[in-house]
Protein backbone atom coordinates (compact mmCIF):
# COMPACT_ATOMS: atom_id res chain seq x y z
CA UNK A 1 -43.89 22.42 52.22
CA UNK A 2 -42.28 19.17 50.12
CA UNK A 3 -42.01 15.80 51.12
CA UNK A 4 -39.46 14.04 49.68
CA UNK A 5 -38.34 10.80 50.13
CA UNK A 6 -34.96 10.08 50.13
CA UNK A 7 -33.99 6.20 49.52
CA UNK A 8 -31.55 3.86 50.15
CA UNK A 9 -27.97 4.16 48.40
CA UNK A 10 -24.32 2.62 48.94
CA UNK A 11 -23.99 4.35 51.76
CA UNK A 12 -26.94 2.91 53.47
CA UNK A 13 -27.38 -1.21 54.41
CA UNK A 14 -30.20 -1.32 51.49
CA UNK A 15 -32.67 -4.11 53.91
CA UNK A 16 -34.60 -4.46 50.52
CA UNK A 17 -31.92 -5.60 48.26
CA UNK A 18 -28.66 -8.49 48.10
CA UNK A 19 -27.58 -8.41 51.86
CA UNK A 20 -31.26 -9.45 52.66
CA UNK A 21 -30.81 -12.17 50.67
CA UNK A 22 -27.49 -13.43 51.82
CA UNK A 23 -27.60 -12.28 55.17
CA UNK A 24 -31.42 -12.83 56.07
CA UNK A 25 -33.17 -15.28 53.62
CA UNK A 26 -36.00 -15.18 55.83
CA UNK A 27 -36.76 -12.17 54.44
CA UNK A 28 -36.73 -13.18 50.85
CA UNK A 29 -36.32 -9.42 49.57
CA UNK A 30 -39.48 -8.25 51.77
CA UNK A 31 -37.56 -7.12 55.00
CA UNK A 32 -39.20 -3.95 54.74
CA UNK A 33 -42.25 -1.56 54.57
CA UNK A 34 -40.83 1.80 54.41
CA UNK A 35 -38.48 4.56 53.42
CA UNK A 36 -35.13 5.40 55.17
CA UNK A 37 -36.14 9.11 55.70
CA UNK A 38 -38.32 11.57 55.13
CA UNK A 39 -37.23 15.36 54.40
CA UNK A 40 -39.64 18.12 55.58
CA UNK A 41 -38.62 21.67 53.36
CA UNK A 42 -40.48 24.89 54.77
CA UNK A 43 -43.01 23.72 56.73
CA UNK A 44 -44.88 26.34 58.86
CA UNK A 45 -46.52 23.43 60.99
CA UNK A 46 -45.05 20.39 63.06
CA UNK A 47 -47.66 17.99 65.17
CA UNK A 48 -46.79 15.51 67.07
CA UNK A 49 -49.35 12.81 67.12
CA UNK A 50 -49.21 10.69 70.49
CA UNK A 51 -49.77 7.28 70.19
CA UNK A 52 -52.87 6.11 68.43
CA UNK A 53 -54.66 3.15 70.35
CA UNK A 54 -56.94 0.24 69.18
CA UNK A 55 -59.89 1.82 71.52
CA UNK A 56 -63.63 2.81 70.55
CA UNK A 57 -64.97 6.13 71.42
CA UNK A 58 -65.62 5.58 74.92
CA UNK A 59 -61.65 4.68 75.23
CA UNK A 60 -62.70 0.70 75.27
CA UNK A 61 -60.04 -1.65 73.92
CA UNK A 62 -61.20 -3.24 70.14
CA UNK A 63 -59.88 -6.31 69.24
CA UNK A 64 -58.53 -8.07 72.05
CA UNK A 65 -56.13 -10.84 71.33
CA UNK A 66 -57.01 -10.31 67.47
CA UNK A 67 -53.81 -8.11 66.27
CA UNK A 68 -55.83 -7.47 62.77
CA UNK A 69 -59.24 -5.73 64.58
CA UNK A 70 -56.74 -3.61 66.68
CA UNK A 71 -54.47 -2.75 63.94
CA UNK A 72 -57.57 -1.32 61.77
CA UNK A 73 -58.86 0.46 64.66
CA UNK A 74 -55.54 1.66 65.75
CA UNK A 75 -54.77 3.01 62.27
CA UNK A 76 -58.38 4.79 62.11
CA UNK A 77 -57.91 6.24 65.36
CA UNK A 78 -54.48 7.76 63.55
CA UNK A 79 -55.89 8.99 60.66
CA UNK A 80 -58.51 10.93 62.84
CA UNK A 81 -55.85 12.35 65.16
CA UNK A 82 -53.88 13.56 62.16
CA UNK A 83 -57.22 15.08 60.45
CA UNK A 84 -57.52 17.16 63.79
CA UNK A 85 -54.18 17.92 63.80
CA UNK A 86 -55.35 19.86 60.28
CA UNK A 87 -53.69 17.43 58.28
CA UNK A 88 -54.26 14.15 56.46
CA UNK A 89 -52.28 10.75 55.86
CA UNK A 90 -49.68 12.35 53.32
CA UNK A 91 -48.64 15.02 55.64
CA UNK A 92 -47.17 12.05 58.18
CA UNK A 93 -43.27 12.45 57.80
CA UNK A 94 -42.82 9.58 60.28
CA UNK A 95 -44.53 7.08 62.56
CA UNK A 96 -43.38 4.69 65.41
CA UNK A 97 -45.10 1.61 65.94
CA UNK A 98 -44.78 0.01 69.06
CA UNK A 99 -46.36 -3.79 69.06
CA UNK A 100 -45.90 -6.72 71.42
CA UNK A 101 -46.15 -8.83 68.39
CA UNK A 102 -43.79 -8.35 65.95
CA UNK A 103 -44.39 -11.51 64.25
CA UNK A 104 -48.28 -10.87 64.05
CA UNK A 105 -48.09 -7.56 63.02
CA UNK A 106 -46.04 -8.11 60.04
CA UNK A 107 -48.36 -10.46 58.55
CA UNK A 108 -50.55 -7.73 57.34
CA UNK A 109 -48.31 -5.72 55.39
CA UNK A 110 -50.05 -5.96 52.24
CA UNK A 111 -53.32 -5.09 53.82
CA UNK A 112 -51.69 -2.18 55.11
CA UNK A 113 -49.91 -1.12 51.39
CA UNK A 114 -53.44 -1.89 49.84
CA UNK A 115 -55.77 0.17 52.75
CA UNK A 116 -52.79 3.03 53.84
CA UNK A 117 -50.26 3.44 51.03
CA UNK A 118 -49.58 7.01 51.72
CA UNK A 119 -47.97 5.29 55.14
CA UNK A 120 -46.97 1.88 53.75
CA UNK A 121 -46.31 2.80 49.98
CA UNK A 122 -48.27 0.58 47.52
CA UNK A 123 -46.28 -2.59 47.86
CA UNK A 124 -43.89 -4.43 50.95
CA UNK A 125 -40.43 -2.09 49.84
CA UNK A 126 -41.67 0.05 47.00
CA UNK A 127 -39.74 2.93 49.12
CA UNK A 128 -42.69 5.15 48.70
CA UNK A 129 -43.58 4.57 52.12
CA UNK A 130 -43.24 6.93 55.37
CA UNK A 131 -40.08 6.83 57.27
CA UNK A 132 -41.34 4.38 59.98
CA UNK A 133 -39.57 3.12 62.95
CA UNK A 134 -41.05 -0.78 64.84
CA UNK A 135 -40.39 -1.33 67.98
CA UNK A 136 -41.75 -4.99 69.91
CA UNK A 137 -42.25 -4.28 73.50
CA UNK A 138 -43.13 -6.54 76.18
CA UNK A 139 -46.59 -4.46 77.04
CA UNK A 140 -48.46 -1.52 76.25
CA UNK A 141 -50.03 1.41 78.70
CA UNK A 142 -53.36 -0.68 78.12
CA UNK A 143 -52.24 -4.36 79.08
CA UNK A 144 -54.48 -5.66 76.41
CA UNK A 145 -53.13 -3.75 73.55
CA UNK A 146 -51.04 -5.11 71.16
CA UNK A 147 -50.12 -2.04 69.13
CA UNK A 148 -50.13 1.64 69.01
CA UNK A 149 -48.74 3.88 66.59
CA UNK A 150 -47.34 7.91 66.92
CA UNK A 151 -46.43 10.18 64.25
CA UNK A 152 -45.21 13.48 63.29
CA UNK A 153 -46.91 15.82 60.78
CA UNK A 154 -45.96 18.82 58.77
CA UNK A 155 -47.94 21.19 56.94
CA UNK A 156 -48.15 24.61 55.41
């Protein structure tokens, strides 16, 4: 099974590039943490991780009202779902991440390149990143949440 990541072209509104600029200075060239797609060749295995949840063992929320606690423990609580899944971190082809705090959660993009890169790529927009979808919602299942995250795996 190959991953390959298959970037933006001039077919494709590049978010990382000129139109950013121009269109959405806010930005300033960082509009984005991830790849455009992912292509899965030959794989013999396909999970499909529910969402991951900023919860402890016992299924008690971490982090409320902090979006940084519930971020790390939602993103450890992926990375064991996807080890049980017989998998690890490179195998994710793509997540979903579902916030009620867009704003919040974007702060800690670099955090996320530096502690995840085989989800986030190194750097904001390096395009070696997962093909990721974010999605701000009003509320989560747990009414305390502030993010959860899915994904879907493929292996040999």
């Amino acid at each position: 099974m190959a991953k390959e990541i298959i970037k933006g072209g001039d077919k494709l509104w590049d978010l990382r590039y000129d139109k950013v600029e121009k269109d959405h200075p806010e930005f300033r060239g960082k509009a984005a943490i991830y790849s455009y797609a992912t292509k899965i060749t030959q794989p013999k295995t396909i999970s499909f991780i529910s969402g991951a949840l900023p919860v402890d063992k016992d299924g008690f929320l971490v982090g409320k009202d902090n979006m940084f606690e519930q971020l790390a423990k939602t993103l450890e609580n992926l990375e064991i779902q996807v080890e049980l899944a017989g998998a690890t971190l490179n195998d994710v082809m793509k997540v979903t991440i579902f916030t009620t705090d867009v704003a919040e959660w974007l702060k800690f993009r670099s955090w996320m390149c530096e502690h995840y890169p085989e989800l986030f790529g190194k750097t904001p927009g390096d395009q070696t990143a997962t093909a990721m979808t974010l999605i701000g919602v009003t509320r989560l299942a747990n009414p305390d949440a502030m993010v959860e995250i899915e994904a879907y795996v493929a292996t040999n």
